[in-house]
PDB file of N, CA and C in Angstrom:
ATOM      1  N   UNK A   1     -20.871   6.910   8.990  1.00  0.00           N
ATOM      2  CA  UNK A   1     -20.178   8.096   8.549  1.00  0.00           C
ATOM      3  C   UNK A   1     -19.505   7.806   7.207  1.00  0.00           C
ATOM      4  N   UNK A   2     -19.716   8.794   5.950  1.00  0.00           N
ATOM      5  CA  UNK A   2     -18.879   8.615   5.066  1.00  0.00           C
ATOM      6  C   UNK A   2     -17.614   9.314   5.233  1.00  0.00           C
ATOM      7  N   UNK A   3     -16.876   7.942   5.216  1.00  0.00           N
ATOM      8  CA  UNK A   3     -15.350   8.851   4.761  1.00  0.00           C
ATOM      9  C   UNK A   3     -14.874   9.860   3.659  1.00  0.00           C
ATOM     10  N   UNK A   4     -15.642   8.807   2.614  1.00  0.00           N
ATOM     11  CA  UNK A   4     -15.025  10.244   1.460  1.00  0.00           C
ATOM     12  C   UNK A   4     -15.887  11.256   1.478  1.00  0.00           C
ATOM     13  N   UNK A   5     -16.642  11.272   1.964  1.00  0.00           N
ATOM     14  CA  UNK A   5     -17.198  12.621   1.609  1.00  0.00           C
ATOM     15  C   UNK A   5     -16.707  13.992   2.712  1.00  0.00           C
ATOM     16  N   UNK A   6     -16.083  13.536   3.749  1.00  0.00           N
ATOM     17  CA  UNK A   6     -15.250  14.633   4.250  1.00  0.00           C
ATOM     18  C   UNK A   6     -14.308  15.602   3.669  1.00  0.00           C
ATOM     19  N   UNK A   7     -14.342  16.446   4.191  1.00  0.00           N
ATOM     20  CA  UNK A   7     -13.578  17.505   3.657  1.00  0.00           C
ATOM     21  C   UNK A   7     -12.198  17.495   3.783  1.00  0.00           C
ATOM     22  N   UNK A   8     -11.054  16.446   3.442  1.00  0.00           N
ATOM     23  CA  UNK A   8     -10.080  16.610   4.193  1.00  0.00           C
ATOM     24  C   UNK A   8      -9.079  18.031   4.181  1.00  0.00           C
ATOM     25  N   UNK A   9      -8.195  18.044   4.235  1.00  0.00           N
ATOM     26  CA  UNK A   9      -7.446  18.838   4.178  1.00  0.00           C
ATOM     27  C   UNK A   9      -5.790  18.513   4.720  1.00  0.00           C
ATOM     28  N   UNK A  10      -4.506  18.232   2.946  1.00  0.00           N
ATOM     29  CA  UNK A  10      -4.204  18.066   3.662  1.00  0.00           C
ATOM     30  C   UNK A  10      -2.772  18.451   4.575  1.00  0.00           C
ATOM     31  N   UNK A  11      -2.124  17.780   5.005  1.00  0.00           N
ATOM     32  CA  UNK A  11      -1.152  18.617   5.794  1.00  0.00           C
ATOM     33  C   UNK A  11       0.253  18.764   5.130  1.00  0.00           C
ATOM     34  N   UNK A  12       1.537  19.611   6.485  1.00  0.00           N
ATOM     35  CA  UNK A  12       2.425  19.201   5.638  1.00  0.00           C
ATOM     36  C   UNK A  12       3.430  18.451   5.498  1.00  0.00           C
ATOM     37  N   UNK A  13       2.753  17.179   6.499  1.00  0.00           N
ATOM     38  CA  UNK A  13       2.847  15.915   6.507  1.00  0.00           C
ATOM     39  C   UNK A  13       2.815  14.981   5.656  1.00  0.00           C
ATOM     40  N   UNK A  14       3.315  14.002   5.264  1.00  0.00           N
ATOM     41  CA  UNK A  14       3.144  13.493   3.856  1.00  0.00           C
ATOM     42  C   UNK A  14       2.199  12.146   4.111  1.00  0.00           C
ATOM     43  N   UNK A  15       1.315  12.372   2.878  1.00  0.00           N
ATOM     44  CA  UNK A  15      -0.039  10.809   3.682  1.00  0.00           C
ATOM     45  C   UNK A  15      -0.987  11.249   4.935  1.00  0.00           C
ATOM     46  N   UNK A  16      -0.445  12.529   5.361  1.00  0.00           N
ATOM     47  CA  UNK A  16      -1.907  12.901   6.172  1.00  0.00           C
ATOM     48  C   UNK A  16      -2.688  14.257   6.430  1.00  0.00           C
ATOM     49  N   UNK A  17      -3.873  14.095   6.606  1.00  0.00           N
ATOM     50  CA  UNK A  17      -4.760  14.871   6.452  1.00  0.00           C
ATOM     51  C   UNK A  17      -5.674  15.277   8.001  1.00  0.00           C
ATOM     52  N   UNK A  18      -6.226  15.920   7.871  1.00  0.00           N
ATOM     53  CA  UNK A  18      -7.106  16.469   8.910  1.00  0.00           C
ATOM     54  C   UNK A  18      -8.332  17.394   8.519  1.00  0.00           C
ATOM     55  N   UNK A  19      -9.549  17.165   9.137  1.00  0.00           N
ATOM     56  CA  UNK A  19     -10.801  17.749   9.266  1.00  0.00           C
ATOM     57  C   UNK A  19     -10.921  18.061  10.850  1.00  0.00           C
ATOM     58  N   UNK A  20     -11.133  19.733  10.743  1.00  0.00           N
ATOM     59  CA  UNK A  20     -10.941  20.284  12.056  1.00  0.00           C
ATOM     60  C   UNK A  20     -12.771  20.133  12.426  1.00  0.00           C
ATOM     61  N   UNK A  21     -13.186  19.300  13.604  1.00  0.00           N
ATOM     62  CA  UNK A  21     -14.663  20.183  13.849  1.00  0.00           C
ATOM     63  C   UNK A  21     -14.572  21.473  14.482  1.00  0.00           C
ATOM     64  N   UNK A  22     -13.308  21.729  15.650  1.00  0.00           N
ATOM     65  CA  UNK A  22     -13.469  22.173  16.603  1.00  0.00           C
ATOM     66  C   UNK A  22     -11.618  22.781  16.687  1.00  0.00           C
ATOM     67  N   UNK A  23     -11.676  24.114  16.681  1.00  0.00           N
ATOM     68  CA  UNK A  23      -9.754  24.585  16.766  1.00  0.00           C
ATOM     69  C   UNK A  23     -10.168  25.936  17.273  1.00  0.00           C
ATOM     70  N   UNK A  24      -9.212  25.886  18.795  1.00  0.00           N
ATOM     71  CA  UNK A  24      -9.306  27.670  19.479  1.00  0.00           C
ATOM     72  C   UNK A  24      -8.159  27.679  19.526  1.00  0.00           C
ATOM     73  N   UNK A  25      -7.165  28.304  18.898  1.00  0.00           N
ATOM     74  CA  UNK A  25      -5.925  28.741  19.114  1.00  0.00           C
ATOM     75  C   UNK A  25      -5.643  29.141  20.600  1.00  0.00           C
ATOM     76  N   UNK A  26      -6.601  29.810  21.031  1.00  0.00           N
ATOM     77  CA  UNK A  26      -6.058  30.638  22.246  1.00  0.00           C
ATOM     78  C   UNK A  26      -5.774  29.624  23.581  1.00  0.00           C
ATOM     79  N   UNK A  27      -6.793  28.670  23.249  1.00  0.00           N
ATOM     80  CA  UNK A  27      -6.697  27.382  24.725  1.00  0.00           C
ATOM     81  C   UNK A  27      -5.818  25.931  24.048  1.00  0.00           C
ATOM     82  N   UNK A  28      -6.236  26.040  22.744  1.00  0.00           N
ATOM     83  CA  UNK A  28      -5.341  24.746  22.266  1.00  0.00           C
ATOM     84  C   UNK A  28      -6.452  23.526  21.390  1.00  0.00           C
ATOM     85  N   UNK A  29      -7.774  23.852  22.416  1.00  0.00           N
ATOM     86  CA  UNK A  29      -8.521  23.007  22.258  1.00  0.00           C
ATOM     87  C   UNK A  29      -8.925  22.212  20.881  1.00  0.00           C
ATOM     88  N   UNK A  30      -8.486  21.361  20.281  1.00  0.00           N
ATOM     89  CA  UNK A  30      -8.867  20.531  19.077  1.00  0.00           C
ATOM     90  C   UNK A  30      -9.727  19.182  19.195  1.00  0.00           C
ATOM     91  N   UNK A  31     -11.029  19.178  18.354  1.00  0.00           N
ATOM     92  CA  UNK A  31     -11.370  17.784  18.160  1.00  0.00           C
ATOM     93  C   UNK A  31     -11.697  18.058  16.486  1.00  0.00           C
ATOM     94  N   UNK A  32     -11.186  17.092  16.028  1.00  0.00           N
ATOM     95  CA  UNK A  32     -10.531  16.704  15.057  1.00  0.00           C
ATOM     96  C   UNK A  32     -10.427  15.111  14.096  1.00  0.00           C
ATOM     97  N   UNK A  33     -10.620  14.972  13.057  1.00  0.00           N
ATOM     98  CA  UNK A  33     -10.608  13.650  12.234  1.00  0.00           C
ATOM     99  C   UNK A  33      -9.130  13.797  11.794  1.00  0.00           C
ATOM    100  N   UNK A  34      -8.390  12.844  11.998  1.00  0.00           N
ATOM    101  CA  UNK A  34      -7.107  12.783  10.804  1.00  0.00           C
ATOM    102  C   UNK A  34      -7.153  11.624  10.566  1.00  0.00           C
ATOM    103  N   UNK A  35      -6.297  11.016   9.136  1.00  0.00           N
ATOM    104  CA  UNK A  35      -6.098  10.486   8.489  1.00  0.00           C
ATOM    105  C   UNK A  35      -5.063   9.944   8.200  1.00  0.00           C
ATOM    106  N   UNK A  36      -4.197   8.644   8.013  1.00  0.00           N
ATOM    107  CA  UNK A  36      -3.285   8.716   7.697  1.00  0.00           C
ATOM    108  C   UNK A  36      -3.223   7.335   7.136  1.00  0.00           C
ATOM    109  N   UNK A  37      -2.408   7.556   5.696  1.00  0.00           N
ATOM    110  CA  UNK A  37      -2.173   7.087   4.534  1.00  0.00           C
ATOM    111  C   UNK A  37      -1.452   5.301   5.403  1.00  0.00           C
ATOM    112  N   UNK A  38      -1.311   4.132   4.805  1.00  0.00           N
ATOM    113  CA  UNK A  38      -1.462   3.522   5.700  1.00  0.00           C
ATOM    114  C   UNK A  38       0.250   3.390   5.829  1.00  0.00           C
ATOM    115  N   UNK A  39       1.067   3.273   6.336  1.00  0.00           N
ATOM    116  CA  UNK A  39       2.623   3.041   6.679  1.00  0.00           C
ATOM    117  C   UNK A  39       2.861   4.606   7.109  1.00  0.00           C
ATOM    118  N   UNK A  40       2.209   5.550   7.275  1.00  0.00           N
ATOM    119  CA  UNK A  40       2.483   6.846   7.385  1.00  0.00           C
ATOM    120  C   UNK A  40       1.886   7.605   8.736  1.00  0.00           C
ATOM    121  N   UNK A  41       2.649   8.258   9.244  1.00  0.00           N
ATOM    122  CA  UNK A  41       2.894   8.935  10.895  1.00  0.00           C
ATOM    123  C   UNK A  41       2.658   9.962  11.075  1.00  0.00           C
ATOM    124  N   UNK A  42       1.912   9.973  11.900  1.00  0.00           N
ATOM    125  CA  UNK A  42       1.983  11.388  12.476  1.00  0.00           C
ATOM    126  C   UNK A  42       2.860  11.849  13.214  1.00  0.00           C
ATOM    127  N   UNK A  43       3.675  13.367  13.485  1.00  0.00           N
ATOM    128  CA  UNK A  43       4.848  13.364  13.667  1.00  0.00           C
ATOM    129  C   UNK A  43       4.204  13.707  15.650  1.00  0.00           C
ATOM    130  N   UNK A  44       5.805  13.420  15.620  1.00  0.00           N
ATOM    131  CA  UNK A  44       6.089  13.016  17.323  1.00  0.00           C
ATOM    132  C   UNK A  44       5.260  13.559  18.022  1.00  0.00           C
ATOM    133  N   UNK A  45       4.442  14.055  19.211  1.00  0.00           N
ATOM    134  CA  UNK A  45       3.870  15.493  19.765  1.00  0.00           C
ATOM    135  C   UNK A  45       3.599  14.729  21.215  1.00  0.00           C
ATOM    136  N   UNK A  46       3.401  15.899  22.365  1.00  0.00           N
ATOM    137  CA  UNK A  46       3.378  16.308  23.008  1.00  0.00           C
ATOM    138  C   UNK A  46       1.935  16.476  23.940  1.00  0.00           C
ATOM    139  N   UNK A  47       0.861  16.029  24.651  1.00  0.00           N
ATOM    140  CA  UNK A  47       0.038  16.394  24.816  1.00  0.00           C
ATOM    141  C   UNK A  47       0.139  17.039  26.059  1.00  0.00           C
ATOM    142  N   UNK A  48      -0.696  18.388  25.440  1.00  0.00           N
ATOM    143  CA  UNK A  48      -0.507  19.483  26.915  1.00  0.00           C
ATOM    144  C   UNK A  48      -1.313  18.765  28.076  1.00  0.00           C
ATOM    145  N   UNK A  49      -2.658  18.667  27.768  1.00  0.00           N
ATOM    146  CA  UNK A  49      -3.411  17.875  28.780  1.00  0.00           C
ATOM    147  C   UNK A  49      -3.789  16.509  28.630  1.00  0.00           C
ATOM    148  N   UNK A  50      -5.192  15.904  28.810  1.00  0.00           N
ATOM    149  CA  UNK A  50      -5.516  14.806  28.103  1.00  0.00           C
ATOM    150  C   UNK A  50      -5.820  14.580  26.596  1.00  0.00           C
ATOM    151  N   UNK A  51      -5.064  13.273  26.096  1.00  0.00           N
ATOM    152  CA  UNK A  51      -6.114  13.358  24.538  1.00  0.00           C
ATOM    153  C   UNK A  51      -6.532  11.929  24.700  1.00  0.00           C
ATOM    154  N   UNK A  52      -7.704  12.090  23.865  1.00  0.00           N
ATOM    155  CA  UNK A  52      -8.530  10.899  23.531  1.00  0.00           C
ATOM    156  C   UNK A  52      -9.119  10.476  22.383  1.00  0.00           C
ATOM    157  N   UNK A  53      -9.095   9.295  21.770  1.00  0.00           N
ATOM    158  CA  UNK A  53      -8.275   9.252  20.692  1.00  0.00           C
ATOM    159  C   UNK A  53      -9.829   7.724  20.468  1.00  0.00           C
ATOM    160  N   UNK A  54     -10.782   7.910  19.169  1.00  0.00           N
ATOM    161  CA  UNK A  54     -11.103   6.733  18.581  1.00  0.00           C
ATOM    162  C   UNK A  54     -10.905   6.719  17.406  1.00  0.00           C
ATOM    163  N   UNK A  55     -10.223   5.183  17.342  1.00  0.00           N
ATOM    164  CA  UNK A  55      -9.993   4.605  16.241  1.00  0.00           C
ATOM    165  C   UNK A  55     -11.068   4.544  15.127  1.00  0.00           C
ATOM    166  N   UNK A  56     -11.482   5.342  14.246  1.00  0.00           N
ATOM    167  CA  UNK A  56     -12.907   4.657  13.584  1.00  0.00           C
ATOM    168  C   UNK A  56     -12.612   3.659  12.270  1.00  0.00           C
ATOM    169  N   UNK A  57     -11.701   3.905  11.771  1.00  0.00           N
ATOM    170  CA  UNK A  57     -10.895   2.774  10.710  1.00  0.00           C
ATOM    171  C   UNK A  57      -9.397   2.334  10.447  1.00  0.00           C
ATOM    172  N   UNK A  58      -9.337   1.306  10.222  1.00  0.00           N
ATOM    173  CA  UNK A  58      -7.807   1.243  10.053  1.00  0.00           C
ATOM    174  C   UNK A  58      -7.202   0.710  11.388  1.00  0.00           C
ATOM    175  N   UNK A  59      -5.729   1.033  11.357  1.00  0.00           N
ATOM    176  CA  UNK A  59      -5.591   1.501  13.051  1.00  0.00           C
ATOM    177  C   UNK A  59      -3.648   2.077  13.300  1.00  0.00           C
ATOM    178  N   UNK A  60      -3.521   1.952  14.191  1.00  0.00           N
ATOM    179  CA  UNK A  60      -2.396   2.618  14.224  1.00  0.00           C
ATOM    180  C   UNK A  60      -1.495   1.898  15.265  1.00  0.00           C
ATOM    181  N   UNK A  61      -0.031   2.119  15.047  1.00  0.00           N
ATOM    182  CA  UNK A  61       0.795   1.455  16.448  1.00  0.00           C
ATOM    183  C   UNK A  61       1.650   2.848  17.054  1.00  0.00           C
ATOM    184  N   UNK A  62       1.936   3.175  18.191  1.00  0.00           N
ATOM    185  CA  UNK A  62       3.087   3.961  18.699  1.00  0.00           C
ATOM    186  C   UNK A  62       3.475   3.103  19.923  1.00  0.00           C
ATOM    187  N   UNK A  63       4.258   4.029  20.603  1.00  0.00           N
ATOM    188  CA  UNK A  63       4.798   3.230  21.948  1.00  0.00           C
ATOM    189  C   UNK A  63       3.866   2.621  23.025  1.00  0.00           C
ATOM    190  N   UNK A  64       2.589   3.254  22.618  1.00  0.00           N
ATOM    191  CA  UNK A  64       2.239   2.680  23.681  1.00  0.00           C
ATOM    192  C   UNK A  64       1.490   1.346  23.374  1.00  0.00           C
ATOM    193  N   UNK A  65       1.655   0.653  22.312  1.00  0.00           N
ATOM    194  CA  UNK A  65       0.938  -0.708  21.857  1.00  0.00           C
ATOM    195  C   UNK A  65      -0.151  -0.543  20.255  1.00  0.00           C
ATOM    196  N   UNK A  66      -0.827  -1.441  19.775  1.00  0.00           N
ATOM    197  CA  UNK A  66      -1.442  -1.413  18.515  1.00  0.00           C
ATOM    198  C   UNK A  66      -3.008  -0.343  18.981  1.00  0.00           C
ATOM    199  N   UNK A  67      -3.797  -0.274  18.523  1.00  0.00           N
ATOM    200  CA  UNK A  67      -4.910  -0.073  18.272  1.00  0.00           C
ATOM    201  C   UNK A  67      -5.598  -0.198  17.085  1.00  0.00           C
ATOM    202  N   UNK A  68      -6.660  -1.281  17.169  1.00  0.00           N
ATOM    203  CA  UNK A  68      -7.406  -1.431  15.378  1.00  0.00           C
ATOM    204  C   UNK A  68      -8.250  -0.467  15.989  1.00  0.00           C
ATOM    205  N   UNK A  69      -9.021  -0.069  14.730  1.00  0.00           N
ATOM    206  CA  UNK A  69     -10.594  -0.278  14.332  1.00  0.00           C
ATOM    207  C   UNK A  69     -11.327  -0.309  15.581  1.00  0.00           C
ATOM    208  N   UNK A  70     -12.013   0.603  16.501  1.00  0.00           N
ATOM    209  CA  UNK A  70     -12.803   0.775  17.351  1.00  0.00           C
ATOM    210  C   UNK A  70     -12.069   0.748  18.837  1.00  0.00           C
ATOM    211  N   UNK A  71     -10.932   0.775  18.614  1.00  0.00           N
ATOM    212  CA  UNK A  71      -9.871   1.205  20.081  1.00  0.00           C
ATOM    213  C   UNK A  71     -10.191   2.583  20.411  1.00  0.00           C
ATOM    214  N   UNK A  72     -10.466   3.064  21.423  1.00  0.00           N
ATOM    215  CA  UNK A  72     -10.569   4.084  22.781  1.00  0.00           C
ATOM    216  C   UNK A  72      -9.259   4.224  23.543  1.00  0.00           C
ATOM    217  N   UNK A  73      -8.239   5.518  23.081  1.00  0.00           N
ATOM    218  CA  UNK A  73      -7.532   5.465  23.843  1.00  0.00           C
ATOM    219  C   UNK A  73      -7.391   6.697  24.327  1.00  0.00           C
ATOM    220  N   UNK A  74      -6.964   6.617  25.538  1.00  0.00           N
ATOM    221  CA  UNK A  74      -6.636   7.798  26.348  1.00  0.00           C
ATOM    222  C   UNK A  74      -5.288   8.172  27.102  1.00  0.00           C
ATOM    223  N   UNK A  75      -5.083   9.038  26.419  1.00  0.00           N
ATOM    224  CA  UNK A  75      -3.484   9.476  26.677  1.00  0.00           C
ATOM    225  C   UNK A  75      -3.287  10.513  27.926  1.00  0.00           C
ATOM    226  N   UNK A  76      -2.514  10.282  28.875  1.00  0.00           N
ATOM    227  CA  UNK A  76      -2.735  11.268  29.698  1.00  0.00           C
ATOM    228  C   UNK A  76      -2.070  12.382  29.533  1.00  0.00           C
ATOM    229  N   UNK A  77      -1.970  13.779  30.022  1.00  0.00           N
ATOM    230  CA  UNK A  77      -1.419  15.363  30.011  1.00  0.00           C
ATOM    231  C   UNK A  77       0.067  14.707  30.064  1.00  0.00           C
ATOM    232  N   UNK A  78       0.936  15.082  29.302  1.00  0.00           N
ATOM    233  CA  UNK A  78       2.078  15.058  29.463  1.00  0.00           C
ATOM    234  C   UNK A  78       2.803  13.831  28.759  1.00  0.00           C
ATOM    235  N   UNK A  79       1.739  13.198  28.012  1.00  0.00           N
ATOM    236  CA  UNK A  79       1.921  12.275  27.798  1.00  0.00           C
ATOM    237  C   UNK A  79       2.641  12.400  26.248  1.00  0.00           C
ATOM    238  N   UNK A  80       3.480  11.451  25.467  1.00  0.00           N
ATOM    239  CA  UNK A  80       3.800  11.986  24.374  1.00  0.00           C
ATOM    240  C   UNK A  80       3.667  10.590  23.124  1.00  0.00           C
ATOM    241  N   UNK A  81       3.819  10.496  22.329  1.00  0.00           N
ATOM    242  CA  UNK A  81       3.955   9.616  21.137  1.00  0.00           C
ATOM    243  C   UNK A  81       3.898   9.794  19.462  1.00  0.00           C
ATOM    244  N   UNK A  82       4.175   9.194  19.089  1.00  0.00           N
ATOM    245  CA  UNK A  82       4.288   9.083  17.322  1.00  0.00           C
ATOM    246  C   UNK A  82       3.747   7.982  16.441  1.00  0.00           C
ATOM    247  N   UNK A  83       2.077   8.401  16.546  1.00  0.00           N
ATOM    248  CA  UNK A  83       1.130   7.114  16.112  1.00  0.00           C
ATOM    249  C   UNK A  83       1.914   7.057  14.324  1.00  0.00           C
ATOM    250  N   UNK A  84       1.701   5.157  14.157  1.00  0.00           N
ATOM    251  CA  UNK A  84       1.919   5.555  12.497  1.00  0.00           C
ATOM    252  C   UNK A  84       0.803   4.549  12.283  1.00  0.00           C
ATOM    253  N   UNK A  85       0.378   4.736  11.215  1.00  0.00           N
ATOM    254  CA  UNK A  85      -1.102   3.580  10.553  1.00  0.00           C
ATOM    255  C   UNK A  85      -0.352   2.456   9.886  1.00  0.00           C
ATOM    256  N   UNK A  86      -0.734   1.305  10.839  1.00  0.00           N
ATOM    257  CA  UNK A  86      -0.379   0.140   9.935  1.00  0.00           C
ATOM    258  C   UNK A  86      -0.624   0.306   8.418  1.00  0.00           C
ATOM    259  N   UNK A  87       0.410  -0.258   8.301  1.00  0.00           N
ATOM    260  CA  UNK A  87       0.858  -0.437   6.734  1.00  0.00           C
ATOM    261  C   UNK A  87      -0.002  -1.739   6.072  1.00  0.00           C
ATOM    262  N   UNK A  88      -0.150  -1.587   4.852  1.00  0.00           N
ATOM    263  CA  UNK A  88      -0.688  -2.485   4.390  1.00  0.00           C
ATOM    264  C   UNK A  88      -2.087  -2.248   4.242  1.00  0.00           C
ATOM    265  N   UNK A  89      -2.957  -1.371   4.908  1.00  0.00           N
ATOM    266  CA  UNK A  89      -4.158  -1.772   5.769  1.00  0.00           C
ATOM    267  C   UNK A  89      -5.016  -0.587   4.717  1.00  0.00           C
ATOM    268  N   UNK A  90      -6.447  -0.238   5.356  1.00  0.00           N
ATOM    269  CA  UNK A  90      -7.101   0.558   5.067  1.00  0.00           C
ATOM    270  C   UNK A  90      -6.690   1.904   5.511  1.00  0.00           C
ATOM    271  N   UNK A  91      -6.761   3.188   4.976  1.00  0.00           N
ATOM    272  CA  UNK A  91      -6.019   4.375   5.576  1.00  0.00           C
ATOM    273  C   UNK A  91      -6.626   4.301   7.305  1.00  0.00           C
ATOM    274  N   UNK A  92      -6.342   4.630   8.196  1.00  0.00           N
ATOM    275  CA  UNK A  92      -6.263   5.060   9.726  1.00  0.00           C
ATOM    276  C   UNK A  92      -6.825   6.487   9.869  1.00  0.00           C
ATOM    277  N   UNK A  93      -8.238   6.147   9.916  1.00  0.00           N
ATOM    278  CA  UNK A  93      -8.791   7.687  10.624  1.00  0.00           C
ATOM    279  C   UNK A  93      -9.465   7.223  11.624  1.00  0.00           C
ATOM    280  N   UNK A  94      -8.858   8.585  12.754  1.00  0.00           N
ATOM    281  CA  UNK A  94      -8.892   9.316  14.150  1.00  0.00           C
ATOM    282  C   UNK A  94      -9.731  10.087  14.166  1.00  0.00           C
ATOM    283  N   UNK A  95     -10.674   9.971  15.320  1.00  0.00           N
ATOM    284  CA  UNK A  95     -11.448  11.051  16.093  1.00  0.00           C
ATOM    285  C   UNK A  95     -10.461  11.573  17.019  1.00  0.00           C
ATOM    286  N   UNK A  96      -9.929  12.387  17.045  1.00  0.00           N
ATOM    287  CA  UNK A  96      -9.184  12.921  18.403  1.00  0.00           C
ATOM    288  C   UNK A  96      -9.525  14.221  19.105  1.00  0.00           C
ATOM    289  N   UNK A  97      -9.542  14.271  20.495  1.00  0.00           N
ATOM    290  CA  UNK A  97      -9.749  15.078  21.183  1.00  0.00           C
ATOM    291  C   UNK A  97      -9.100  15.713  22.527  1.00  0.00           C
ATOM    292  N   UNK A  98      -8.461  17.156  21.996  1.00  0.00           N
ATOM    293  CA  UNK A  98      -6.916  17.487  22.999  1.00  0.00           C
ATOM    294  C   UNK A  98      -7.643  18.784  23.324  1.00  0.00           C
ATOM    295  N   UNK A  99      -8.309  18.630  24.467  1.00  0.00           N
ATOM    296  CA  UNK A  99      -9.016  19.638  25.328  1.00  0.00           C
ATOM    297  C   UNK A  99      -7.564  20.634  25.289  1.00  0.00           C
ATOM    298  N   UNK A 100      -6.806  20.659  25.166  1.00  0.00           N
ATOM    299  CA  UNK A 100      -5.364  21.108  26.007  1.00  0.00           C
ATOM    300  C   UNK A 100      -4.268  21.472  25.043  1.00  0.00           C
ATOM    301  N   UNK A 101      -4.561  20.499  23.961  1.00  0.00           N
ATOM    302  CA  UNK A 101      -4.096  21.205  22.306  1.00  0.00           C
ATOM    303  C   UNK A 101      -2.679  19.864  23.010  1.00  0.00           C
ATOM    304  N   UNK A 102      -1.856  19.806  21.712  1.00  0.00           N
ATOM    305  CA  UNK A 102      -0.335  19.241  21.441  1.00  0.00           C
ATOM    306  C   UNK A 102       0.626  19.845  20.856  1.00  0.00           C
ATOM    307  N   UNK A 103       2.207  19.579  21.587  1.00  0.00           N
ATOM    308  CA  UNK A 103       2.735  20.349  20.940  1.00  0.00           C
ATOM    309  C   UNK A 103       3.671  19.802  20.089  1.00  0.00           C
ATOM    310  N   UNK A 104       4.054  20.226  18.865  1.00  0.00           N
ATOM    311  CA  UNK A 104       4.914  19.246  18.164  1.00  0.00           C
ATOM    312  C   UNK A 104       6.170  19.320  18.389  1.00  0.00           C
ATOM    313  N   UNK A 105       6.811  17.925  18.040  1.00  0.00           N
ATOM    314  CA  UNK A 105       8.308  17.797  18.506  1.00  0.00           C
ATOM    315  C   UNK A 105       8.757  18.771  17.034  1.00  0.00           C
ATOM    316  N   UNK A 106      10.303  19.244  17.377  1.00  0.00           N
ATOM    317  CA  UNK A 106      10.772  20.082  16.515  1.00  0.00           C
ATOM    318  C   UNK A 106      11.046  19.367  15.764  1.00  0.00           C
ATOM    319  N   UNK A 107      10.925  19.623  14.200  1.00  0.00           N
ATOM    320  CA  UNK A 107      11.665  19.361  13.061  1.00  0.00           C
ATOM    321  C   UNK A 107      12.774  19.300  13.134  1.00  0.00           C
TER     322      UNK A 107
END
């Protein structure tokens, strides 16, 4: 897969981006590429149901431990965290997939 040649788009997050394949407002449902600049987070959220989450570069740490580069993780419904992309590193892009959508912690 080329990275740069994706379409990113990006947020209004600072250092990250997202390429939607897949967004239904009405169920939540997202699968999704994001990106993130490397020392830089995605903010806190909420998963309504399951998400599942591959690492394809880079990698990221939150509470629940590290993940490089080809980590499979699976977060369960209810589950919550605040991935940030190791610093230092190559940017951190995510395949993610939230049958169930997330909700973000408030600003």
């Amino acid at each position: 897969m080329d990275l740069a040649a994706i379409p990113w788009r990006p947020t209004r997050h600072p250092g990250i981006a997202v390429h939607f394949y897949a967004s239904d407002q009405g169920t939540g449902r997202v699968l999704a590429l994001i990106r993130m600049d490397p020392g830089c987070g995605y903010p806190r959220h909420r998963h309504r149901g399951p998400e599942r989450v591959l690492v394809l570069q880079g990698g990221y740490d939150d509470e629940h431990g590290r993940h490089p580069a080809g980590a499979f993780v699976d977060y369960a419904p209810d589950s919550a965290h605040h991935p940030r992309a190791i610093a230092g590193a190559v940017p951190c892009v995510l395949l993610a997939l939230a049958p169930e959508g997330v909700e973000l912690a408030p600003a």
